[in-house]
PDB file of N, CA and C in Angstrom:
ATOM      1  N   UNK A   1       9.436  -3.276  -2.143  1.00  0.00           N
ATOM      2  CA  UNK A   1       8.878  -4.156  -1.129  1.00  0.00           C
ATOM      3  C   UNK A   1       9.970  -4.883  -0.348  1.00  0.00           C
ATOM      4  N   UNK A   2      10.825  -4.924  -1.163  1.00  0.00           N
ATOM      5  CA  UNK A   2      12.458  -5.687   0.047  1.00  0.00           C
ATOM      6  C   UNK A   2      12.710  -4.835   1.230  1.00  0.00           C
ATOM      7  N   UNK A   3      12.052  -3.346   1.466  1.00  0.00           N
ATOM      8  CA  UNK A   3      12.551  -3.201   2.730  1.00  0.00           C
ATOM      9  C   UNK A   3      11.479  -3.265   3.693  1.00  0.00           C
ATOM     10  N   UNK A   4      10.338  -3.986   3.554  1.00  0.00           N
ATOM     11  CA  UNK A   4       9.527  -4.300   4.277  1.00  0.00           C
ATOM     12  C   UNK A   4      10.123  -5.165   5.827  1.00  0.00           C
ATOM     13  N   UNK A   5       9.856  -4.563   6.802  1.00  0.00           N
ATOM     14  CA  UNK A   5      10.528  -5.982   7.993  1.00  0.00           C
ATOM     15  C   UNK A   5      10.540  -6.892   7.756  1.00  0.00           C
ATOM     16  N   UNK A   6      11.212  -8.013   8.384  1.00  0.00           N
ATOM     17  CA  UNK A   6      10.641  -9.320   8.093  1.00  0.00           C
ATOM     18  C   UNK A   6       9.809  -9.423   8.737  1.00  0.00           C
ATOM     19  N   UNK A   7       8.514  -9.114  10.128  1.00  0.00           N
ATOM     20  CA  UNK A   7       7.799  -9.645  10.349  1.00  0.00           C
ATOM     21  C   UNK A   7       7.022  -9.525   9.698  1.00  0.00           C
ATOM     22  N   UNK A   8       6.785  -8.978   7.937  1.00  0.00           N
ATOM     23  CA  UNK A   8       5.683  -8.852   7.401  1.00  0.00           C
ATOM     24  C   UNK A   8       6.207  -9.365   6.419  1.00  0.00           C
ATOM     25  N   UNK A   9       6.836 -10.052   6.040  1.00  0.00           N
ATOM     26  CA  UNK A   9       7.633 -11.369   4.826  1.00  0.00           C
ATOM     27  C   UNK A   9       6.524 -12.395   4.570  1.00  0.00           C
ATOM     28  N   UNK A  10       5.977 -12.474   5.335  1.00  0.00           N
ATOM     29  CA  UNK A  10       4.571 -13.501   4.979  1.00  0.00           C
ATOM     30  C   UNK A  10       3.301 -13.219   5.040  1.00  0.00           C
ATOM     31  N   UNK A  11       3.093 -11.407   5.173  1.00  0.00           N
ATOM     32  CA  UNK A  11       1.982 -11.257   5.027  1.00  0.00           C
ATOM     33  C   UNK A  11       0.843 -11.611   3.925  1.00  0.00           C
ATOM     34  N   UNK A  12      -0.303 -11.779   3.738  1.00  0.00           N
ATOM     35  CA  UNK A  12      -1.155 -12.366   3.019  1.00  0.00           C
ATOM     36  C   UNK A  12      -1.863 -11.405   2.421  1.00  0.00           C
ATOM     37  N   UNK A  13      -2.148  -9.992   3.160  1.00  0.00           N
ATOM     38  CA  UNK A  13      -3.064  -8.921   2.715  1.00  0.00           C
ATOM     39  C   UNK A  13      -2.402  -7.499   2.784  1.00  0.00           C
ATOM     40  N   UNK A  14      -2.317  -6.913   1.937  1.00  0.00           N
ATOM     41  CA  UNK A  14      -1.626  -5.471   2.045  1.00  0.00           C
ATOM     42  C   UNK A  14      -2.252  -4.409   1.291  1.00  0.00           C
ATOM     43  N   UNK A  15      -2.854  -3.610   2.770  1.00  0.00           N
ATOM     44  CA  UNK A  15      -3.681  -2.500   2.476  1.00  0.00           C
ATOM     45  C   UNK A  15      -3.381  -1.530   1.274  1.00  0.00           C
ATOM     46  N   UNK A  16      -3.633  -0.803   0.991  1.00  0.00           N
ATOM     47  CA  UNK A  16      -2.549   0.271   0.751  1.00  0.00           C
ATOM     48  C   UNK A  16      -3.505   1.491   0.152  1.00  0.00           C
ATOM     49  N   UNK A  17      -3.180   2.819   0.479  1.00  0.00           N
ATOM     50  CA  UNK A  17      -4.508   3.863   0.375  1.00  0.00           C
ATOM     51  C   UNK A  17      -3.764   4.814  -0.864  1.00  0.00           C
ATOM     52  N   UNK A  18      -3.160   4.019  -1.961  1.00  0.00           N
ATOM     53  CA  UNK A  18      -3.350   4.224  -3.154  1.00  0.00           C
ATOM     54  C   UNK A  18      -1.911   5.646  -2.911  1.00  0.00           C
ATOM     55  N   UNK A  19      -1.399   5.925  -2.176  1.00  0.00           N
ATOM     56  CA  UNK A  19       0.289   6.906  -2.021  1.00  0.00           C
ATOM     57  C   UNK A  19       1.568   5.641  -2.478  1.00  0.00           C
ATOM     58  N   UNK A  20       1.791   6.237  -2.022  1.00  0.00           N
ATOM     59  CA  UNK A  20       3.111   5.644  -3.175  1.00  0.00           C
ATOM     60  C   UNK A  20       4.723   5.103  -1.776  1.00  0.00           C
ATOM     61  N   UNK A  21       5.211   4.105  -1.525  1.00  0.00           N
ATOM     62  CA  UNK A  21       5.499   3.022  -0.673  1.00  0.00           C
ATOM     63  C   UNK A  21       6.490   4.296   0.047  1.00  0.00           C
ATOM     64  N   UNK A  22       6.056   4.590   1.675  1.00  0.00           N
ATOM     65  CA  UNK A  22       7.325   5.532   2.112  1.00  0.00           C
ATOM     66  C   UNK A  22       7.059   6.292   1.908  1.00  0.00           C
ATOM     67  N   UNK A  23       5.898   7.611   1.171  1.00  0.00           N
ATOM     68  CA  UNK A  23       6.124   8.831   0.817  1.00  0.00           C
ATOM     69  C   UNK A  23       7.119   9.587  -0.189  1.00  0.00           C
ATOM     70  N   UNK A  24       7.787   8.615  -0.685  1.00  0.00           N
ATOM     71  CA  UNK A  24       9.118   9.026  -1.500  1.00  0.00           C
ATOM     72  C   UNK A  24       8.959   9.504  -2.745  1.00  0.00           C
ATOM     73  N   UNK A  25       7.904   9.121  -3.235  1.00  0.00           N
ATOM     74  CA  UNK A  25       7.274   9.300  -4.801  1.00  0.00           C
ATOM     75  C   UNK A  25       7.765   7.740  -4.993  1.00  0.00           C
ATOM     76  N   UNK A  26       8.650   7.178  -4.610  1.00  0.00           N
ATOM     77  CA  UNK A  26       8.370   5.114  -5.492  1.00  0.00           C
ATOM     78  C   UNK A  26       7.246   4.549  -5.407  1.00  0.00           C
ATOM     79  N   UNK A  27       6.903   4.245  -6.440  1.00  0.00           N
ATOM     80  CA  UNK A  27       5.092   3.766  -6.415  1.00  0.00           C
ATOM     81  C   UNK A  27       5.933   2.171  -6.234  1.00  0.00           C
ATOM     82  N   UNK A  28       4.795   1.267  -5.302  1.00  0.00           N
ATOM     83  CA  UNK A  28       4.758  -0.017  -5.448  1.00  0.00           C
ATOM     84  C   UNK A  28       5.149  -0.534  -6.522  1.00  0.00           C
ATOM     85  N   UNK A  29       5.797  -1.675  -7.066  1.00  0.00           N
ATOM     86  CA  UNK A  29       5.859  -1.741  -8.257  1.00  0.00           C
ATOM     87  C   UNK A  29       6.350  -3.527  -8.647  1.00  0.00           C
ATOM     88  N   UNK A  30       6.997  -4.034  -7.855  1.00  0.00           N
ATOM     89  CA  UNK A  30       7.152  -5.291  -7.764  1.00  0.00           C
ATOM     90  C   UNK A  30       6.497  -5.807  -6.509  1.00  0.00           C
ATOM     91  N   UNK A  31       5.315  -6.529  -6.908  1.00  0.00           N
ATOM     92  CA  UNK A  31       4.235  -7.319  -5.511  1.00  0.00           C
ATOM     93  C   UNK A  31       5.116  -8.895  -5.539  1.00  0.00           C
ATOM     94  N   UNK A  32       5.331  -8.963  -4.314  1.00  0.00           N
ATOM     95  CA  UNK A  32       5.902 -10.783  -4.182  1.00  0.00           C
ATOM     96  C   UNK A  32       4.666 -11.224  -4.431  1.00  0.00           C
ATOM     97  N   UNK A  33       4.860 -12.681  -4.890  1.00  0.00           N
ATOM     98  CA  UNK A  33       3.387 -13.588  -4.848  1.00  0.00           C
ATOM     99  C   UNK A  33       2.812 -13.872  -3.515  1.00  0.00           C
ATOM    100  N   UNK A  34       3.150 -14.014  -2.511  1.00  0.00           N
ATOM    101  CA  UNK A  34       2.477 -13.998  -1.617  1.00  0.00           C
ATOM    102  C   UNK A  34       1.495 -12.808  -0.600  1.00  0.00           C
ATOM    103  N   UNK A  35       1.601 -11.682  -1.190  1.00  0.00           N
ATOM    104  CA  UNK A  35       0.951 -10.618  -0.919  1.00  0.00           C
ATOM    105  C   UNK A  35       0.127  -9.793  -1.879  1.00  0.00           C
ATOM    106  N   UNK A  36      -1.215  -9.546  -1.413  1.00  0.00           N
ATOM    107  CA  UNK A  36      -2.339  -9.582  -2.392  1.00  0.00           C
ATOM    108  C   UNK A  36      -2.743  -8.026  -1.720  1.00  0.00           C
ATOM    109  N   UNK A  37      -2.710  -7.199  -2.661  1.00  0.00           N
ATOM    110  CA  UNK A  37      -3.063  -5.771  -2.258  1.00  0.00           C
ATOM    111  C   UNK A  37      -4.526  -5.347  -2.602  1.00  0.00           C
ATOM    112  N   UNK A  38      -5.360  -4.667  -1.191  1.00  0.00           N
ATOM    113  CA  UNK A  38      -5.715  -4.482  -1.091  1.00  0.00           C
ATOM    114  C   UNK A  38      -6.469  -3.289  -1.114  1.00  0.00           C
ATOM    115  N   UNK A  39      -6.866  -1.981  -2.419  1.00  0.00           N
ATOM    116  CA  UNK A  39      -6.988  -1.023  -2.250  1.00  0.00           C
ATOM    117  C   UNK A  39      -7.953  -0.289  -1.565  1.00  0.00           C
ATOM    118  N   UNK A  40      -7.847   0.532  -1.021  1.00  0.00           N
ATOM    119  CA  UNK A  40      -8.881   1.575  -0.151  1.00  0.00           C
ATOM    120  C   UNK A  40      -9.187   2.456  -1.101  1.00  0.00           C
ATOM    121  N   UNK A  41     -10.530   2.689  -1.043  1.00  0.00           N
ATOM    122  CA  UNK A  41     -11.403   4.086  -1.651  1.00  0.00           C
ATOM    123  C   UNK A  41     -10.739   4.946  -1.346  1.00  0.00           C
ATOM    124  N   UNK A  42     -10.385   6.073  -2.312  1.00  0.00           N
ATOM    125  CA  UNK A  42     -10.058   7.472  -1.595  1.00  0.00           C
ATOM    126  C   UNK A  42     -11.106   7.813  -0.679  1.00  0.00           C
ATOM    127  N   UNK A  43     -10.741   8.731   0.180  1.00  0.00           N
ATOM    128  CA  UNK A  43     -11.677   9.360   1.409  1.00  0.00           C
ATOM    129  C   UNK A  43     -12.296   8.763   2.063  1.00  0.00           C
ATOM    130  N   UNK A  44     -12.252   7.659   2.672  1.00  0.00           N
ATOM    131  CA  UNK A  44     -12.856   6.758   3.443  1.00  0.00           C
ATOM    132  C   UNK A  44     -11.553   6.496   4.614  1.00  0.00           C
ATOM    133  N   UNK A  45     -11.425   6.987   5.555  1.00  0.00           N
ATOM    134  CA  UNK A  45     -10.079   7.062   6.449  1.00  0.00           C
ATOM    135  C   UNK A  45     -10.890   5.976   7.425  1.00  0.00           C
ATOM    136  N   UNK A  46     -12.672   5.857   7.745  1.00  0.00           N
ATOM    137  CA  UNK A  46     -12.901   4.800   8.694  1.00  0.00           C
ATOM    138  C   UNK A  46     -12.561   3.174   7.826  1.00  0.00           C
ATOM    139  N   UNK A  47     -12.099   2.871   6.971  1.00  0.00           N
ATOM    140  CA  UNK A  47     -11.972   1.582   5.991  1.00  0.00           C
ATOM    141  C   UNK A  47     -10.156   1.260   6.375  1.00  0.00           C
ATOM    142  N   UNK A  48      -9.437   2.371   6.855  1.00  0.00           N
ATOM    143  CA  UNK A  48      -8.512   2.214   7.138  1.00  0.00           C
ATOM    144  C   UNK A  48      -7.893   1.696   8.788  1.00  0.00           C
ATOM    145  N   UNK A  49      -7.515   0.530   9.010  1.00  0.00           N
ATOM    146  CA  UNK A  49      -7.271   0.089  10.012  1.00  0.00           C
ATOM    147  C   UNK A  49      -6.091   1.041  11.137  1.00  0.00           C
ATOM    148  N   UNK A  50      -5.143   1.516  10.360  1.00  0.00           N
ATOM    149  CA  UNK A  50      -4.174   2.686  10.623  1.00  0.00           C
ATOM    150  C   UNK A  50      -4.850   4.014  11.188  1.00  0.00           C
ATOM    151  N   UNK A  51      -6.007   4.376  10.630  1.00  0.00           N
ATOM    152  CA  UNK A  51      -6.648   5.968  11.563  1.00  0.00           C
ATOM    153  C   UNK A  51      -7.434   5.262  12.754  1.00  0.00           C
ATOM    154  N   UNK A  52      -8.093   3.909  12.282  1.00  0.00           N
ATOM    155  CA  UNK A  52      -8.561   3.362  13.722  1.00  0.00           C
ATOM    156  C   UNK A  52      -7.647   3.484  15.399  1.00  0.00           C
ATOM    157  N   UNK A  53      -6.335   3.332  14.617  1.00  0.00           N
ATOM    158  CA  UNK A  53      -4.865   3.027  16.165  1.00  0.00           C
ATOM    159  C   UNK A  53      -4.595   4.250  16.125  1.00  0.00           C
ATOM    160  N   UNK A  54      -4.935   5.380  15.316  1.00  0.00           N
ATOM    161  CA  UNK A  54      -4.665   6.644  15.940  1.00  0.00           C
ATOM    162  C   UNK A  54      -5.482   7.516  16.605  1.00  0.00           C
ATOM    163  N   UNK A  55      -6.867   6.786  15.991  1.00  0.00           N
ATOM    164  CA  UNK A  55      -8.205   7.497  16.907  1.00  0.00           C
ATOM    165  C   UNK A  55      -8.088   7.049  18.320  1.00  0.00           C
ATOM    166  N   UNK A  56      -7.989   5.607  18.869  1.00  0.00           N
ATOM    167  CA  UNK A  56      -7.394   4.544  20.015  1.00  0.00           C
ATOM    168  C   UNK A  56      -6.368   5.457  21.003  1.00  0.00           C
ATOM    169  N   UNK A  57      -5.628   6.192  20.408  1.00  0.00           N
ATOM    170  CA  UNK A  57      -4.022   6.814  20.910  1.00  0.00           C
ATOM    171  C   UNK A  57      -4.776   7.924  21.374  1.00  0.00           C
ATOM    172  N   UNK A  58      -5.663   9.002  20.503  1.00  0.00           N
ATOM    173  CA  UNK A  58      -5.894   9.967  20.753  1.00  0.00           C
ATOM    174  C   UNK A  58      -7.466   9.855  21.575  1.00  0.00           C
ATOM    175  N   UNK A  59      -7.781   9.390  21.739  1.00  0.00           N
ATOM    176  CA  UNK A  59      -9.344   8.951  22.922  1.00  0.00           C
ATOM    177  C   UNK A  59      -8.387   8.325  24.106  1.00  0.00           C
ATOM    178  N   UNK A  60      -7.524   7.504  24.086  1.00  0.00           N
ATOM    179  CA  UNK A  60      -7.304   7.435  25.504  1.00  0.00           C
ATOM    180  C   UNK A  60      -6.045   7.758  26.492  1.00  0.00           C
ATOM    181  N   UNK A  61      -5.247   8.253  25.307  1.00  0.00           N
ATOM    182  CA  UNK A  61      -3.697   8.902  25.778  1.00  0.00           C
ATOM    183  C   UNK A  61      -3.467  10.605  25.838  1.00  0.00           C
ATOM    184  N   UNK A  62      -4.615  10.640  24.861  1.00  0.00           N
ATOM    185  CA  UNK A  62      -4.073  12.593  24.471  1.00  0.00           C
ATOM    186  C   UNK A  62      -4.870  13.349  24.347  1.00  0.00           C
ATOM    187  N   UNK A  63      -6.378  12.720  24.811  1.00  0.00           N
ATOM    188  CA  UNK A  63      -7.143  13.698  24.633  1.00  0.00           C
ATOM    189  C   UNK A  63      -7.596  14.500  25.886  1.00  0.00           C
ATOM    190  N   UNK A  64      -7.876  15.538  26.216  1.00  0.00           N
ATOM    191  CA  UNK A  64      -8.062  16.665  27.067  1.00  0.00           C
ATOM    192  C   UNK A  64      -6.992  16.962  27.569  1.00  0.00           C
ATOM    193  N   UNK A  65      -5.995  17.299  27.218  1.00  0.00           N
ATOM    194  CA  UNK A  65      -4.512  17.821  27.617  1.00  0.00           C
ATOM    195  C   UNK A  65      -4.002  18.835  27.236  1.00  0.00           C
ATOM    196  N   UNK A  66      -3.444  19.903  27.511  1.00  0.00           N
ATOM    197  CA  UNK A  66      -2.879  21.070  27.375  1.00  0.00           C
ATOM    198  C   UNK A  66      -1.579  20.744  27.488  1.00  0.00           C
ATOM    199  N   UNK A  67      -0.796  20.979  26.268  1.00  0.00           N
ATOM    200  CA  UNK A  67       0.491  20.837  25.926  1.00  0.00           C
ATOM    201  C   UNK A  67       1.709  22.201  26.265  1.00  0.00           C
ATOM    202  N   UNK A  68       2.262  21.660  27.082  1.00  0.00           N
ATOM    203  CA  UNK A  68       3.369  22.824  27.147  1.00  0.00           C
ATOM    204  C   UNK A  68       4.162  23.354  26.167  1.00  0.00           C
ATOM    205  N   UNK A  69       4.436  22.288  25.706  1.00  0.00           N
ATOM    206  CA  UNK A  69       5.204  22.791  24.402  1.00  0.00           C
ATOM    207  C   UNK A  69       5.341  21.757  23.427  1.00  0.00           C
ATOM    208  N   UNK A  70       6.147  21.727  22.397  1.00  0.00           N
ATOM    209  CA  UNK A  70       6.385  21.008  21.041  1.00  0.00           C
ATOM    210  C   UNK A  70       7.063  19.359  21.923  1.00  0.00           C
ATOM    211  N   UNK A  71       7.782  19.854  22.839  1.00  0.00           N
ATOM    212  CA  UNK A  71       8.348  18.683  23.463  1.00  0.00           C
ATOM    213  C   UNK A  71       7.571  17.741  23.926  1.00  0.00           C
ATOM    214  N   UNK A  72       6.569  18.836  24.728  1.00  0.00           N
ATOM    215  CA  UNK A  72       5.822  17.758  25.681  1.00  0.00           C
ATOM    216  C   UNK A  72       5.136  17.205  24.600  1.00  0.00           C
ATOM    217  N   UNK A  73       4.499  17.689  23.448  1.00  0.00           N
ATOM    218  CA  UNK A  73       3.532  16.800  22.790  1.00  0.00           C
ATOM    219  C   UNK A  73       4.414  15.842  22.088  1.00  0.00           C
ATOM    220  N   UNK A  74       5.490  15.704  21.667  1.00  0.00           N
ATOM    221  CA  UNK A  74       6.267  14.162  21.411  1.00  0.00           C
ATOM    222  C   UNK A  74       6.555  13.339  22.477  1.00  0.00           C
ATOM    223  N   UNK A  75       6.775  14.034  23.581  1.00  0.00           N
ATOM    224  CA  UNK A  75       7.001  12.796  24.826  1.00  0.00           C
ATOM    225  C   UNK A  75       5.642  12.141  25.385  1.00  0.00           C
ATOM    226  N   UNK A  76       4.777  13.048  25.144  1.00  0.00           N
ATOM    227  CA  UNK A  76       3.184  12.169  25.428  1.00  0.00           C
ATOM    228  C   UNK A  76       2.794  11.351  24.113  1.00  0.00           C
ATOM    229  N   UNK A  77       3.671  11.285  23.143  1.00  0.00           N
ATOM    230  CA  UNK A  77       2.730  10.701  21.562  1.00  0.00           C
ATOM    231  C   UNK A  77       3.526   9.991  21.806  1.00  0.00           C
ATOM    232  N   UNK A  78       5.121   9.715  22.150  1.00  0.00           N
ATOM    233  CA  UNK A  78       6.149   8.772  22.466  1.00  0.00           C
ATOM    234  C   UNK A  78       5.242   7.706  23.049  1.00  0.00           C
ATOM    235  N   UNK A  79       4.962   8.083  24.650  1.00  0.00           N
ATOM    236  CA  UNK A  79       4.777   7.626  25.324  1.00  0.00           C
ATOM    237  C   UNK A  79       3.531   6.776  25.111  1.00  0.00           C
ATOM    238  N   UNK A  80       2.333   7.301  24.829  1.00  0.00           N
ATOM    239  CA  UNK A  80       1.350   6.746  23.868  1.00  0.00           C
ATOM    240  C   UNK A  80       1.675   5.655  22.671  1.00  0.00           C
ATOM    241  N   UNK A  81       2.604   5.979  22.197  1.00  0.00           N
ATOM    242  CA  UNK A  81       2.901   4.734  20.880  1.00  0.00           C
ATOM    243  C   UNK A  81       3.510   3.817  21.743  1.00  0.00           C
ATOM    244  N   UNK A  82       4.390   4.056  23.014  1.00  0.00           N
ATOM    245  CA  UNK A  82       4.892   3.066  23.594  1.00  0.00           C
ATOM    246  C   UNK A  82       4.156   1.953  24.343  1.00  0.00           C
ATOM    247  N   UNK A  83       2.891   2.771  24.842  1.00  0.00           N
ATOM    248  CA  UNK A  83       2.202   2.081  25.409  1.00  0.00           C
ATOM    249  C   UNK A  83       1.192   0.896  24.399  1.00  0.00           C
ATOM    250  N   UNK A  84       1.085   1.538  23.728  1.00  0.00           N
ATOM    251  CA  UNK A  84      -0.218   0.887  22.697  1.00  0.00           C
ATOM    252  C   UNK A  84       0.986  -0.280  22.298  1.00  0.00           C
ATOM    253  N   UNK A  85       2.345   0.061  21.456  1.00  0.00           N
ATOM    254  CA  UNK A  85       2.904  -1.405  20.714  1.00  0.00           C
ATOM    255  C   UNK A  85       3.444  -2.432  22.184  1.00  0.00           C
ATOM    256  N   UNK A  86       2.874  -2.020  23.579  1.00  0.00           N
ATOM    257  CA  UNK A  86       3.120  -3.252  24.444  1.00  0.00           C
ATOM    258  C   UNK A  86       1.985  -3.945  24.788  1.00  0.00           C
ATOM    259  N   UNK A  87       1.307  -3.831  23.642  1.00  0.00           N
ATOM    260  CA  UNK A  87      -0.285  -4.096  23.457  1.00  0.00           C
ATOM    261  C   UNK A  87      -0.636  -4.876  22.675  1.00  0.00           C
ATOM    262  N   UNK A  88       0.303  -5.575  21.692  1.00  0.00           N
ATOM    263  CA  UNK A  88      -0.148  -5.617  20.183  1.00  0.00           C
ATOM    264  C   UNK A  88      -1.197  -6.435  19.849  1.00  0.00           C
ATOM    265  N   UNK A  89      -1.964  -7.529  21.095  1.00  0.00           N
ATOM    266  CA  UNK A  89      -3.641  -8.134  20.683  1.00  0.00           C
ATOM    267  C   UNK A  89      -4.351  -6.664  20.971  1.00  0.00           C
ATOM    268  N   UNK A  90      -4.095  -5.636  21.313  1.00  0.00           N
ATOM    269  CA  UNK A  90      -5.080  -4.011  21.217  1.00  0.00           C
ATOM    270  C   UNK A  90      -4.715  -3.993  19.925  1.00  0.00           C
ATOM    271  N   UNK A  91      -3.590  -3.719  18.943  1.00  0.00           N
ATOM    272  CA  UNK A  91      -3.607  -3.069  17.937  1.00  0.00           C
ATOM    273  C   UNK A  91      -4.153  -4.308  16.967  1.00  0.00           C
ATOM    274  N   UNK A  92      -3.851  -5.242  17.304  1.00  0.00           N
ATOM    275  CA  UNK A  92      -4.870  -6.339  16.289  1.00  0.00           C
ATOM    276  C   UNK A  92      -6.455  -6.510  16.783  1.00  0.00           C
ATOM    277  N   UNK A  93      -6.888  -6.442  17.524  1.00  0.00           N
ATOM    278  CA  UNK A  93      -8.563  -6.071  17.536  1.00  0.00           C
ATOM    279  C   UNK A  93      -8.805  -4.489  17.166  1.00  0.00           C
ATOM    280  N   UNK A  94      -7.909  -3.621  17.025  1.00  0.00           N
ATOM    281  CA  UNK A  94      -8.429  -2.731  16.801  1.00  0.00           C
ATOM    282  C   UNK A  94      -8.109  -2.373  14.673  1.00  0.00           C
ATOM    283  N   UNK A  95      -6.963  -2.865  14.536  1.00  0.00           N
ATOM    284  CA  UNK A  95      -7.514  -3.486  13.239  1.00  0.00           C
ATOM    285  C   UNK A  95      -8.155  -4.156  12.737  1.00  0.00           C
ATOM    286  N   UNK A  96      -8.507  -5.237  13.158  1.00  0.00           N
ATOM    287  CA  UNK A  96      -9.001  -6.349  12.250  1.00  0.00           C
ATOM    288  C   UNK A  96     -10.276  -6.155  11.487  1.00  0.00           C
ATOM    289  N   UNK A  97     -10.509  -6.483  10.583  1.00  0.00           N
ATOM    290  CA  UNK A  97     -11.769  -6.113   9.563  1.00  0.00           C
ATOM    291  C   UNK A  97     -12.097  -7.383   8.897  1.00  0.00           C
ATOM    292  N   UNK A  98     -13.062  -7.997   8.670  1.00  0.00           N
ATOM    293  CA  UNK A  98     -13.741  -8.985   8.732  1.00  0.00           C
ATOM    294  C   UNK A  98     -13.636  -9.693   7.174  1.00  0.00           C
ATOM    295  N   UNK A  99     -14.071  -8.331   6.311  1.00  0.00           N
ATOM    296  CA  UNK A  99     -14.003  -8.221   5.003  1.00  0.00           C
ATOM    297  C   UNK A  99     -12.476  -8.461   4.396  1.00  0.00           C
ATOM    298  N   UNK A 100     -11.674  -7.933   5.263  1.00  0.00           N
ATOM    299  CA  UNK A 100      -9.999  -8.429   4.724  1.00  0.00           C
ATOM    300  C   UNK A 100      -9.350  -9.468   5.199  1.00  0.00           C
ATOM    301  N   UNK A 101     -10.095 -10.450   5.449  1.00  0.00           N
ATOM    302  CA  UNK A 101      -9.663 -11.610   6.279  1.00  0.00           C
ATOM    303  C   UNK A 101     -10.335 -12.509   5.118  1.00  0.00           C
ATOM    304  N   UNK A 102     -11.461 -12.320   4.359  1.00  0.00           N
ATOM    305  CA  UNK A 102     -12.164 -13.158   3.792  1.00  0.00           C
ATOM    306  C   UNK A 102     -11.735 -13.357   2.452  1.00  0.00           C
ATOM    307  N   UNK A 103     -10.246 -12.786   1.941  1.00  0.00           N
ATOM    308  CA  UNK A 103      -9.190 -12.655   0.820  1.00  0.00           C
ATOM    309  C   UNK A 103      -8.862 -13.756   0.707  1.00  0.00           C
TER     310      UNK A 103
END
């Protein structure tokens, strides 16, 4: 958890859909006290605030498009992530969940 950014040093709620921190195989393993984890059901991807900002990306940046190639589809997903994090009250209404606020 130390290489978490610091803008999330004081987070209060931390999702987590039960993989292991990074993909690395290191399972979570030391929680600071100030962060209270939150597990997700397996198979429930709408409970996850994270497929919500990618459904968001892909309904209004990438969908009906014919890709030229491998390139173009990173410079339009670039461009798409760029746009959405100059957004970030979009990516917080499009997370927020009512039930994980009430922790």
């Amino acid at each position: 958890m130390e290489n978490l950014p610091h803008q999330l040093q004081s987070v209060r709620n931390l999702m987590a859909d039960k993989r292991t921190e990074g993909g690395a195989g290191t399972p979570l393993t030391v929680i600071p006290p100030n962060i209270t984890i939150l597990p997700l059901p397996p198979k429930c991807p709408e409970l996850n605030p994270v497929e919500n900002v990618w459904q968001f990306i892909r309904d209004n940046w990438l969908s009906n498009r014919v890709f030229n190639s491998y390139e173009d589809i990173l410079d339009h997903c670039c461009d798409a992530w760029n746009k959405l994090t100059d957004q970030p009250w979009k990516i917080m209404s499009i997370g927020m969940r009512d039930w994980a606020h009430r922790f």
